[in-house]
Protein backbone atom coordinates (compact mmCIF):
# COMPACT_ATOMS: atom_id res chain seq x y z
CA UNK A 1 -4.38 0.86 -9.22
CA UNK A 2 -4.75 2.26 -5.96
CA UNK A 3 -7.39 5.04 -5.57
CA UNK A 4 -8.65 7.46 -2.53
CA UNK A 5 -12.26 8.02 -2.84
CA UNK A 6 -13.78 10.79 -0.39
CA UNK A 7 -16.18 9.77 2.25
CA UNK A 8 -18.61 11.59 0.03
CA UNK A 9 -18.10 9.46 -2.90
CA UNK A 10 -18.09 5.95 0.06
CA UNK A 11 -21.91 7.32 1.24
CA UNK A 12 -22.91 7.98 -2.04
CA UNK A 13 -22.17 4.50 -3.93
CA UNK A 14 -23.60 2.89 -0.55
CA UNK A 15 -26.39 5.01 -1.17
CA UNK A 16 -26.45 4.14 -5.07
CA UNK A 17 -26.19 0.49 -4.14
CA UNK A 18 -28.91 0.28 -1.51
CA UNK A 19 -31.38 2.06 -4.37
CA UNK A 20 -30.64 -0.51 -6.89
CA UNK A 21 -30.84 -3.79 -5.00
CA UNK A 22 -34.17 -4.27 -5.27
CA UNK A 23 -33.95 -3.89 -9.00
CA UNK A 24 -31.13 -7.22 -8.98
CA UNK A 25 -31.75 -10.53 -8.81
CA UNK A 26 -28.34 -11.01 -6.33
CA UNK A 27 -26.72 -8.78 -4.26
CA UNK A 28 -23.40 -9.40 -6.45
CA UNK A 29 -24.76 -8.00 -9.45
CA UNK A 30 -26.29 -4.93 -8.17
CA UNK A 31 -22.69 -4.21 -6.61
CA UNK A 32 -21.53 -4.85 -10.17
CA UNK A 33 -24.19 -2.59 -12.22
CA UNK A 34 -23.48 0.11 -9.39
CA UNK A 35 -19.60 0.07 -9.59
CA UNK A 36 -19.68 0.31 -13.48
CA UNK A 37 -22.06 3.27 -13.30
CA UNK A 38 -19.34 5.17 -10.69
CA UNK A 39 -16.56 3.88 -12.35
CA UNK A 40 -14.97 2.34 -9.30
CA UNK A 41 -13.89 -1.78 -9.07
CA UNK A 42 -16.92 -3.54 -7.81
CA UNK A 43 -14.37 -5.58 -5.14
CA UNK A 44 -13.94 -1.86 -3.71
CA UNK A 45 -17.89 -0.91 -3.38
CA UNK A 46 -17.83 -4.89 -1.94
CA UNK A 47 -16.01 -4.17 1.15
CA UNK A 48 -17.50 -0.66 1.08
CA UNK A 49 -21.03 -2.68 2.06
CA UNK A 50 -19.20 -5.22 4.16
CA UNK A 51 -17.52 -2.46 6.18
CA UNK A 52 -20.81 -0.84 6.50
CA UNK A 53 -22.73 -3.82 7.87
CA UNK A 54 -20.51 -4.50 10.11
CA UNK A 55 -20.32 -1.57 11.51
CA UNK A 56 -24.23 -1.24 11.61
CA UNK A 57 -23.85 -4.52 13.44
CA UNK A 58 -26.44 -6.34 10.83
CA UNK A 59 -23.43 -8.70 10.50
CA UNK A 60 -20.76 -10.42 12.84
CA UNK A 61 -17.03 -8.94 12.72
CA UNK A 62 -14.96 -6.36 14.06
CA UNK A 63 -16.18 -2.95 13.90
CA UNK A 64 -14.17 -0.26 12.82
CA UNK A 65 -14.07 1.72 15.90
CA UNK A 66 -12.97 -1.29 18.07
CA UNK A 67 -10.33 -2.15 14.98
CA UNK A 68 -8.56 0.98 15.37
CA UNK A 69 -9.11 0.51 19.47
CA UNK A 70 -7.35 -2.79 19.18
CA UNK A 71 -4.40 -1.28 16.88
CA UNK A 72 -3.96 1.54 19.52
CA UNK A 73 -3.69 -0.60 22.31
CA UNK A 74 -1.29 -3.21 20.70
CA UNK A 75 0.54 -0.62 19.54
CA UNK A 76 0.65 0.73 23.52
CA UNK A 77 1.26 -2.81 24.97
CA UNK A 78 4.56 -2.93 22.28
CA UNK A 79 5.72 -0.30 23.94
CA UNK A 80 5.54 -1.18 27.52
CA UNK A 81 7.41 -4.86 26.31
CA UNK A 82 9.99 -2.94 25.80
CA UNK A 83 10.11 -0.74 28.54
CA UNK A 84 10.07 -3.37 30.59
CA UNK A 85 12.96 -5.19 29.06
CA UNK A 86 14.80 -1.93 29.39
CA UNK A 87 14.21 -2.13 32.91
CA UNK A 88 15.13 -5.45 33.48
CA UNK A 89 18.32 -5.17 31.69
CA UNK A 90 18.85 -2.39 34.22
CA UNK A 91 18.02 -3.80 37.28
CA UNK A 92 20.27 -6.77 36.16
CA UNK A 93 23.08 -4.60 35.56
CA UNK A 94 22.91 -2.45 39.01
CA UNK A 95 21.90 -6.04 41.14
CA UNK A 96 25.38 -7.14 39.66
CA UNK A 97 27.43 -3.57 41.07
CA UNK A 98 25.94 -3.91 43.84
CA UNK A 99 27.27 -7.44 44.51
CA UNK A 100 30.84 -6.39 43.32
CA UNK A 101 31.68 -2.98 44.25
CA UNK A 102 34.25 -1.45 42.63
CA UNK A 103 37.23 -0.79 44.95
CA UNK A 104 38.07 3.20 44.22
């Protein structure tokens, strides 16, 4: 099942889960104790925290500032692949009129 939570609801079980850690013996079961209290799958709250480390750069990975940056500019260098087969498939063709001109 597929939910949207708000950004409200992301801060506050982040929030929840930072309160309760101490109160856990792992980190694992304080994600667990938090995610049954908000009703939400504890895999979900998971890569809530993991998203939010990384992004506080407390842990190694891709941010998600630079993972958007990267999407936008592969998305942009798609693009200009195919403009530039567009032009080369047009430069081919007018290379090969100009070599045989039509006689009219």
């Amino acid at each position: 099942m597929n939910r949207r939570y708000s950004p409200e609801m992301r801060e506050r079980a982040l929030r929840t889960l930072a309160e309760s850690r101490p109160d856990h013996p792992t980190t694992m079961s304080a994600i667990r104790h938090v995610a049954g209290m908000l009703g939400m799958s504890p895999e979900t709250l998971r890569l809530w925290e993991r998203r939010y480390e990384v992004d506080a750069g407390v842990k190694p990975g891709v941010t998600t500032e630079a993972a958007a940056e990267i999407k936008q500019l592969q998305k942009k260098v798609s693009g200009l692949r195919k403009a530039n087969e567009i032009l080369r498939a047009a430069s081919i063709f007018f290379a090969k009129e100009l070599d045989h001109p039509s006689t009219r």
